[in-house]
PDB file of N, CA and C in Angstrom:
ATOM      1  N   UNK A   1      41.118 101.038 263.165  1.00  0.00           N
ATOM      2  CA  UNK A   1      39.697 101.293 263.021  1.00  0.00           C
ATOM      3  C   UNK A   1      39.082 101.495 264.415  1.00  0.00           C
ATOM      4  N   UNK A   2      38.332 102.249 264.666  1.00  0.00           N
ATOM      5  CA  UNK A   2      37.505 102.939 266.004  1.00  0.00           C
ATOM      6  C   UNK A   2      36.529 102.073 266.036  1.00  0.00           C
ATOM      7  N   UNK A   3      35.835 101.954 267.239  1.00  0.00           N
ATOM      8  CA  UNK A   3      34.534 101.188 267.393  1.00  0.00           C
ATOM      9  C   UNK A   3      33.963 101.805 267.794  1.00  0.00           C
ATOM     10  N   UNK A   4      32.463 101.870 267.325  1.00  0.00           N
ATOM     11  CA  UNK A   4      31.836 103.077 268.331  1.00  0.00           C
ATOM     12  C   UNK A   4      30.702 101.801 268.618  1.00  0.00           C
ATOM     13  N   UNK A   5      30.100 102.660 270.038  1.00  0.00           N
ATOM     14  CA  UNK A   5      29.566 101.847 271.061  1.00  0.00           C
ATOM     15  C   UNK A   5      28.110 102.482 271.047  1.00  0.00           C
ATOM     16  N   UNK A   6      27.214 101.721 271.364  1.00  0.00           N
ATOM     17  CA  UNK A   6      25.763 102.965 271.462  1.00  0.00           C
ATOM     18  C   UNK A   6      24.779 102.543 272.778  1.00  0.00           C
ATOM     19  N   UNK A   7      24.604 103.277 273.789  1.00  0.00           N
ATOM     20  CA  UNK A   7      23.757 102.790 274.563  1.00  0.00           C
ATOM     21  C   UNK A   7      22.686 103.757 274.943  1.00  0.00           C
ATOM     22  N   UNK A   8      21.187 103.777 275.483  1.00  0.00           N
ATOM     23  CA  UNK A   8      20.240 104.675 275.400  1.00  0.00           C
ATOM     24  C   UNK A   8      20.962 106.029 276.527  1.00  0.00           C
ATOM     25  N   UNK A   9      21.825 105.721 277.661  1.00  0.00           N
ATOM     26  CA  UNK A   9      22.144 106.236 278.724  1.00  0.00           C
ATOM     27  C   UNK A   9      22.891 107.869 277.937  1.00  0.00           C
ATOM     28  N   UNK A  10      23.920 107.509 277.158  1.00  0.00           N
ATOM     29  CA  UNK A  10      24.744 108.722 276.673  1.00  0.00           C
ATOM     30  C   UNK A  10      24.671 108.492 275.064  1.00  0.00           C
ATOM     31  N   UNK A  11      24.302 107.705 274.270  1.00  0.00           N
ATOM     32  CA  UNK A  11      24.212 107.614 272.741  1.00  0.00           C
ATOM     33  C   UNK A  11      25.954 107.027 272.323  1.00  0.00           C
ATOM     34  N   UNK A  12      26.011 107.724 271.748  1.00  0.00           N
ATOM     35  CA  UNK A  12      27.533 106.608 270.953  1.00  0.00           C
ATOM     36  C   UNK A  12      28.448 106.720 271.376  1.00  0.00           C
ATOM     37  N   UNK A  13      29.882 106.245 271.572  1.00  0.00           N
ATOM     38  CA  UNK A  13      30.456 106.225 272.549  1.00  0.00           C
ATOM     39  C   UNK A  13      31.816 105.883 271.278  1.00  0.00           C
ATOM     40  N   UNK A  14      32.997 106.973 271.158  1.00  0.00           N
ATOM     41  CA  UNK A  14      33.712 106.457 270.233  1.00  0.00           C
ATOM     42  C   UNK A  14      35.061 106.269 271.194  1.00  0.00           C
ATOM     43  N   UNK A  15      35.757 106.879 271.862  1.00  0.00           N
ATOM     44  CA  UNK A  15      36.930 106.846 272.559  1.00  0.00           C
ATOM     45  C   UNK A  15      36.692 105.463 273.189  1.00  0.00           C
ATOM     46  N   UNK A  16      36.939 104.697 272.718  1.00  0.00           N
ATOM     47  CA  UNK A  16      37.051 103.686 273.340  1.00  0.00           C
ATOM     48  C   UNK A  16      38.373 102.877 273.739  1.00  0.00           C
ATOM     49  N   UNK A  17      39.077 104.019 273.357  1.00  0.00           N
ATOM     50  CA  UNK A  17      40.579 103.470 273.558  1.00  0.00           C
ATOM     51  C   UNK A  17      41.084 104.054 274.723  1.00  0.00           C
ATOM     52  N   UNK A  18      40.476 104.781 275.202  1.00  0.00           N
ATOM     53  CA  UNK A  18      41.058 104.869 276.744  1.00  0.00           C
ATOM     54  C   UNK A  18      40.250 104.080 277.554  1.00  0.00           C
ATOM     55  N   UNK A  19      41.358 103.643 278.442  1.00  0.00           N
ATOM     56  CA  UNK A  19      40.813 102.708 279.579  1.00  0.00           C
ATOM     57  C   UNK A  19      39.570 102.652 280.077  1.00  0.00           C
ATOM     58  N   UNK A  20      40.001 104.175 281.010  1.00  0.00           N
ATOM     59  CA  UNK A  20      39.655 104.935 282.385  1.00  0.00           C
ATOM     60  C   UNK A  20      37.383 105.231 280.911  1.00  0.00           C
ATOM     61  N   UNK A  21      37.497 105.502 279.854  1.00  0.00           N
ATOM     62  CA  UNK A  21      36.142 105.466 279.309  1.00  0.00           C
ATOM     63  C   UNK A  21      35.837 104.029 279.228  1.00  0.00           C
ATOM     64  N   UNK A  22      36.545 103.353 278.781  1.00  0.00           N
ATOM     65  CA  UNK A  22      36.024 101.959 278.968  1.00  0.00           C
ATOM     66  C   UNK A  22      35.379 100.971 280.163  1.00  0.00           C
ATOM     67  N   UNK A  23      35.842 101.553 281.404  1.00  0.00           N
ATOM     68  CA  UNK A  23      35.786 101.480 282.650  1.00  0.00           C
ATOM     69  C   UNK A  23      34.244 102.368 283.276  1.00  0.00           C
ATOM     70  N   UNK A  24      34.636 103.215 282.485  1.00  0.00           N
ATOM     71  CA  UNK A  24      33.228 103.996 282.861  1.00  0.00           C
ATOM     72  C   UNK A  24      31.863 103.591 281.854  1.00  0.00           C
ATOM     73  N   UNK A  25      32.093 102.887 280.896  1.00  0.00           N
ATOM     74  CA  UNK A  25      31.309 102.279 280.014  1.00  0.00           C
ATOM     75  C   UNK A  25      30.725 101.378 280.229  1.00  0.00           C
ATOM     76  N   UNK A  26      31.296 100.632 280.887  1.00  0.00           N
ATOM     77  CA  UNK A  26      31.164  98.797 281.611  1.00  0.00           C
ATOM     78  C   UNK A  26      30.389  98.971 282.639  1.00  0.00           C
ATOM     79  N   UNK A  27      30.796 100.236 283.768  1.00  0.00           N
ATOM     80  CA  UNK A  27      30.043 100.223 284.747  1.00  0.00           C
ATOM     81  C   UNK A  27      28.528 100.956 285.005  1.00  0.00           C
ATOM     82  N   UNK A  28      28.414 101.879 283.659  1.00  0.00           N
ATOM     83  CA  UNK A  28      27.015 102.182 283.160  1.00  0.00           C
ATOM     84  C   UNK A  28      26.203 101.253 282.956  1.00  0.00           C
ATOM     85  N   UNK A  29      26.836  99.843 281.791  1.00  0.00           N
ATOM     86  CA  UNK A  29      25.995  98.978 281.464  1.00  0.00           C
ATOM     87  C   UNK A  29      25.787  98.082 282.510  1.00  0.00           C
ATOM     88  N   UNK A  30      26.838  97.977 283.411  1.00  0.00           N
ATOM     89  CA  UNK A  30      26.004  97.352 284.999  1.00  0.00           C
ATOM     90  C   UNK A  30      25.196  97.630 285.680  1.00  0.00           C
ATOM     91  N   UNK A  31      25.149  98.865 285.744  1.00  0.00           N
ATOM     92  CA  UNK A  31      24.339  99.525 287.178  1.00  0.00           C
ATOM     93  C   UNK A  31      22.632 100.246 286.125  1.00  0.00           C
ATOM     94  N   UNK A  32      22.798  99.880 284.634  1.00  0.00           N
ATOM     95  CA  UNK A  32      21.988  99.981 284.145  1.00  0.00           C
ATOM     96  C   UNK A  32      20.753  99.214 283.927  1.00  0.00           C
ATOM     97  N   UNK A  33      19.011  99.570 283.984  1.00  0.00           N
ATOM     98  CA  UNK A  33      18.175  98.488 284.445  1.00  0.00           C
ATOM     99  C   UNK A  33      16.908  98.895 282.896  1.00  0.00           C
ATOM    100  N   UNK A  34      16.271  97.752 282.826  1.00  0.00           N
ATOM    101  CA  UNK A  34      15.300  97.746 281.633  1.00  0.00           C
ATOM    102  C   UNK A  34      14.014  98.883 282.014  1.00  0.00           C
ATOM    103  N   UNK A  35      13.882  99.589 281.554  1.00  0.00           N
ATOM    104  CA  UNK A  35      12.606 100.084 281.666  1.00  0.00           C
ATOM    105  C   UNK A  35      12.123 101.366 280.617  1.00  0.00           C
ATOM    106  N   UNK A  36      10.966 101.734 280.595  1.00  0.00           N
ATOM    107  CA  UNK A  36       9.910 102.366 279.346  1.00  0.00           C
ATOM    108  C   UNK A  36      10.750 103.927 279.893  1.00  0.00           C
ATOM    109  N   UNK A  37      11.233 104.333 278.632  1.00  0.00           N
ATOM    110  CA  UNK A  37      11.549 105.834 278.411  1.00  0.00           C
ATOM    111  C   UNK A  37      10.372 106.903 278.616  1.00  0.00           C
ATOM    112  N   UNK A  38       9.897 107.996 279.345  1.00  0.00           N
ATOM    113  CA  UNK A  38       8.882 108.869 279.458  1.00  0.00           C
ATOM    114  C   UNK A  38       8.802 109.354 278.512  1.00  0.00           C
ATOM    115  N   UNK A  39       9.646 109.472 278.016  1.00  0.00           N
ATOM    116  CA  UNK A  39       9.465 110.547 276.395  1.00  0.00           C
ATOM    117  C   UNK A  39       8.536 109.672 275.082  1.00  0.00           C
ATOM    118  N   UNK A  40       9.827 108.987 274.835  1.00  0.00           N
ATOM    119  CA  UNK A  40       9.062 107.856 273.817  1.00  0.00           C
ATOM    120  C   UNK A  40       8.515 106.696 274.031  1.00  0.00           C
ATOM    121  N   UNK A  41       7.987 106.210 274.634  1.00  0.00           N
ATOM    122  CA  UNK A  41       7.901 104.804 275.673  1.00  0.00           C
ATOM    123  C   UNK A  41       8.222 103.733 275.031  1.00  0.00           C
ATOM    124  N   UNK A  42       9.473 103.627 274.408  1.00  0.00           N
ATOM    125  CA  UNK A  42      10.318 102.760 273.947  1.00  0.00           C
ATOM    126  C   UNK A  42      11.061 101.871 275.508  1.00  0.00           C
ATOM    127  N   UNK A  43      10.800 100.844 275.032  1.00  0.00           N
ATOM    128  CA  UNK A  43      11.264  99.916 276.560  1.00  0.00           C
ATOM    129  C   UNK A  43      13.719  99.947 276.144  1.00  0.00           C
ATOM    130  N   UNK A  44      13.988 100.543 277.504  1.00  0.00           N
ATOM    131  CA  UNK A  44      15.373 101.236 277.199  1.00  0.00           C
ATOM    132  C   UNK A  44      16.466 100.800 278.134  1.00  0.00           C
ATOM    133  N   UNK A  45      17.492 100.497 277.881  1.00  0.00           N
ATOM    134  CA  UNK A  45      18.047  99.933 279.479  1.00  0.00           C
ATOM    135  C   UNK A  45      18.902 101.472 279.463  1.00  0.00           C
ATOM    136  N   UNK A  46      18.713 102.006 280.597  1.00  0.00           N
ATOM    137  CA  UNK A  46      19.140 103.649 281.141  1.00  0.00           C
ATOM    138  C   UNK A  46      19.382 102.988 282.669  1.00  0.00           C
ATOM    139  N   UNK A  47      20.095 103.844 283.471  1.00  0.00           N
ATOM    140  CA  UNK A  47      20.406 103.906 284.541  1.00  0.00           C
ATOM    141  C   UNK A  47      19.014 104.216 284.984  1.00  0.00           C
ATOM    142  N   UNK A  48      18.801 104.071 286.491  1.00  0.00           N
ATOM    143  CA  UNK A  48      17.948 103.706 287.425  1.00  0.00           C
ATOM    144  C   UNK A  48      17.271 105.361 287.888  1.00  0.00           C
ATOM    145  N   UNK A  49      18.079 106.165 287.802  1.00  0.00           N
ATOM    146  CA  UNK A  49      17.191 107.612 288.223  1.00  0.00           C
ATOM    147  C   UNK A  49      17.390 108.294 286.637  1.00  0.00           C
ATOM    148  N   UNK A  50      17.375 107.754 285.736  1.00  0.00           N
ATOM    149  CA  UNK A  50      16.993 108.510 284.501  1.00  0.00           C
ATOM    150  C   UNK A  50      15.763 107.990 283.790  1.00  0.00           C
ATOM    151  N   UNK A  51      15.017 109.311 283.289  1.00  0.00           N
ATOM    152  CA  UNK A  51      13.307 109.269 282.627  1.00  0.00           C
ATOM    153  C   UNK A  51      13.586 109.022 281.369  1.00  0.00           C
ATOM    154  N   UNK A  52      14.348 109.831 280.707  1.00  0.00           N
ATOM    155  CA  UNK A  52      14.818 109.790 279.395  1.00  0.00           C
ATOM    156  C   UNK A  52      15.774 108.853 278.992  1.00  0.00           C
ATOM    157  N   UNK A  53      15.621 107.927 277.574  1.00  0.00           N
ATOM    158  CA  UNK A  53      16.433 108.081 276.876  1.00  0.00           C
ATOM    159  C   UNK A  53      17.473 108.617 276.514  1.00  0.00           C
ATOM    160  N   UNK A  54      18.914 108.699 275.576  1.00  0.00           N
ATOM    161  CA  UNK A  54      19.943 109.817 275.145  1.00  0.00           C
ATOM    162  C   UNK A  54      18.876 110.709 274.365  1.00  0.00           C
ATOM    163  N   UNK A  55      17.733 109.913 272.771  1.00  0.00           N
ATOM    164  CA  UNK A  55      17.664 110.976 272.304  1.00  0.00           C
ATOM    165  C   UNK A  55      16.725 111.536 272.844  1.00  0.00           C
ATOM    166  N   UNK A  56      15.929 111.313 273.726  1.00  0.00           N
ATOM    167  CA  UNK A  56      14.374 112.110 274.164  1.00  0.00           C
ATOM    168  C   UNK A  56      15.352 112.929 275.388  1.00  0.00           C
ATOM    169  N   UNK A  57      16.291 112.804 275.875  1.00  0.00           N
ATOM    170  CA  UNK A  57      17.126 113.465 276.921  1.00  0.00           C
ATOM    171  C   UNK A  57      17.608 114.926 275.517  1.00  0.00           C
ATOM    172  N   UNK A  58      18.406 114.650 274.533  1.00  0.00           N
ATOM    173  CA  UNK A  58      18.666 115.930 273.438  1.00  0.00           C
ATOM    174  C   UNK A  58      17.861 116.425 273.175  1.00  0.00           C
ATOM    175  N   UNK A  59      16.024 115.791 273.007  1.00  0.00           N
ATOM    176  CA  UNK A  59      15.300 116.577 272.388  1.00  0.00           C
ATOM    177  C   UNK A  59      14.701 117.543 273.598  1.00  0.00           C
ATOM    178  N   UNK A  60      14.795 117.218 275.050  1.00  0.00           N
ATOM    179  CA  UNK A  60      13.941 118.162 275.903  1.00  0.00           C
ATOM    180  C   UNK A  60      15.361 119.108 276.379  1.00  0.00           C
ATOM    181  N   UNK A  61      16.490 118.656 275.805  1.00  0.00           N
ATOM    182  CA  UNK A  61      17.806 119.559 276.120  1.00  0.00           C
ATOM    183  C   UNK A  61      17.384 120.853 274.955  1.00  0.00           C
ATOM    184  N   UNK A  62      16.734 120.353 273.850  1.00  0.00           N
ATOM    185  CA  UNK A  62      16.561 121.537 272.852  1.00  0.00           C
ATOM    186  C   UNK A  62      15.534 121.989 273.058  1.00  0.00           C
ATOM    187  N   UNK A  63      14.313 122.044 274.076  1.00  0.00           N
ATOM    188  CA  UNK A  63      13.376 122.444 274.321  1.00  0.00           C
ATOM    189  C   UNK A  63      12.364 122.063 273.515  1.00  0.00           C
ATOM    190  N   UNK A  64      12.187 120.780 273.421  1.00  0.00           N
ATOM    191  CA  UNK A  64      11.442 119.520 272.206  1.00  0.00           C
ATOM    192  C   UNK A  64      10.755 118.371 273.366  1.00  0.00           C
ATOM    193  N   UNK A  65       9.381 118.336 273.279  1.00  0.00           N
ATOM    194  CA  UNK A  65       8.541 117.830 273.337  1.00  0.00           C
ATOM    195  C   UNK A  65       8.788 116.074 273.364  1.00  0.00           C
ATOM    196  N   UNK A  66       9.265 115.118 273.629  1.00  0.00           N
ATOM    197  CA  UNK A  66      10.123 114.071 272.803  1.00  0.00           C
ATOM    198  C   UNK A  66       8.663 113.345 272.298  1.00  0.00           C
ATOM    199  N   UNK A  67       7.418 113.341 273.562  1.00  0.00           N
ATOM    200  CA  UNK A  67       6.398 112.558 272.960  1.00  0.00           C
ATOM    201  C   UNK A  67       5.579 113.308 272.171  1.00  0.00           C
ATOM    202  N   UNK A  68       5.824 114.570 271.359  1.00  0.00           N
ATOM    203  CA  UNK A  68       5.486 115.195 269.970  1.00  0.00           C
ATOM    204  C   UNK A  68       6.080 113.714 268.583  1.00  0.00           C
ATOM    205  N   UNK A  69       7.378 113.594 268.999  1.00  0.00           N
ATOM    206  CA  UNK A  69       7.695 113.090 267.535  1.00  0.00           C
ATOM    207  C   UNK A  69       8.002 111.387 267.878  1.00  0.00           C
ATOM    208  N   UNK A  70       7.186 111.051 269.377  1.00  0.00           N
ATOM    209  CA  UNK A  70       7.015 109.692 269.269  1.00  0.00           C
ATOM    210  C   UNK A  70       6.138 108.683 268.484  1.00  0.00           C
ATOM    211  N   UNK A  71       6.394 107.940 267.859  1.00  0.00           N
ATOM    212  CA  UNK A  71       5.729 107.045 267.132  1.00  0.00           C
ATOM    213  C   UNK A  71       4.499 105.875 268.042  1.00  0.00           C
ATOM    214  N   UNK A  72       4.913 106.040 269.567  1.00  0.00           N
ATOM    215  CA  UNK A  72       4.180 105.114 270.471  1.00  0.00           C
ATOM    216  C   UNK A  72       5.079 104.375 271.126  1.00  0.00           C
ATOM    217  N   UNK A  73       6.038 103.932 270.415  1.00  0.00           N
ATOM    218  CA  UNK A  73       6.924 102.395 271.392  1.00  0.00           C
ATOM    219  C   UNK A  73       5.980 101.556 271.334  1.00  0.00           C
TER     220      UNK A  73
END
């Protein structure tokens, strides 16, 4: 059985059976810090020079507005 993993930085995370991703997984959630997403201002732990969220990061990747279909946070 697979585990999938979910964090705001990249969204779900299924390969978790290689190391060398696991390694790179661990050290996201380290160097990762609490703070309000620009898009949705949902409070998010993301790495330190990212504005977005994963999904408000897909929705301005699709040319989407993210605080159109925010609810507030």
């Amino acid at each position: 059985m697979t585990r999938e993993y979910y964090d705001d930085n990249y969204g779900v995370w299924t390969d978790m059976e290689d190391e060398e991703t696991r390694e790179f997984y661990r050290d996201v959630q380290k160097r990762s810090v609490t703070k309000k997403c620009d898009g949705c201002n949902r409070t998010v732990k993301i790495l330190p020079d990212y504005a977005y969220c994963n999904n408000c990061a897909e929705m301005v990747e699709h040319g989407l507005d993210p605080s159109e279909y925010s609810s507030g946070g």
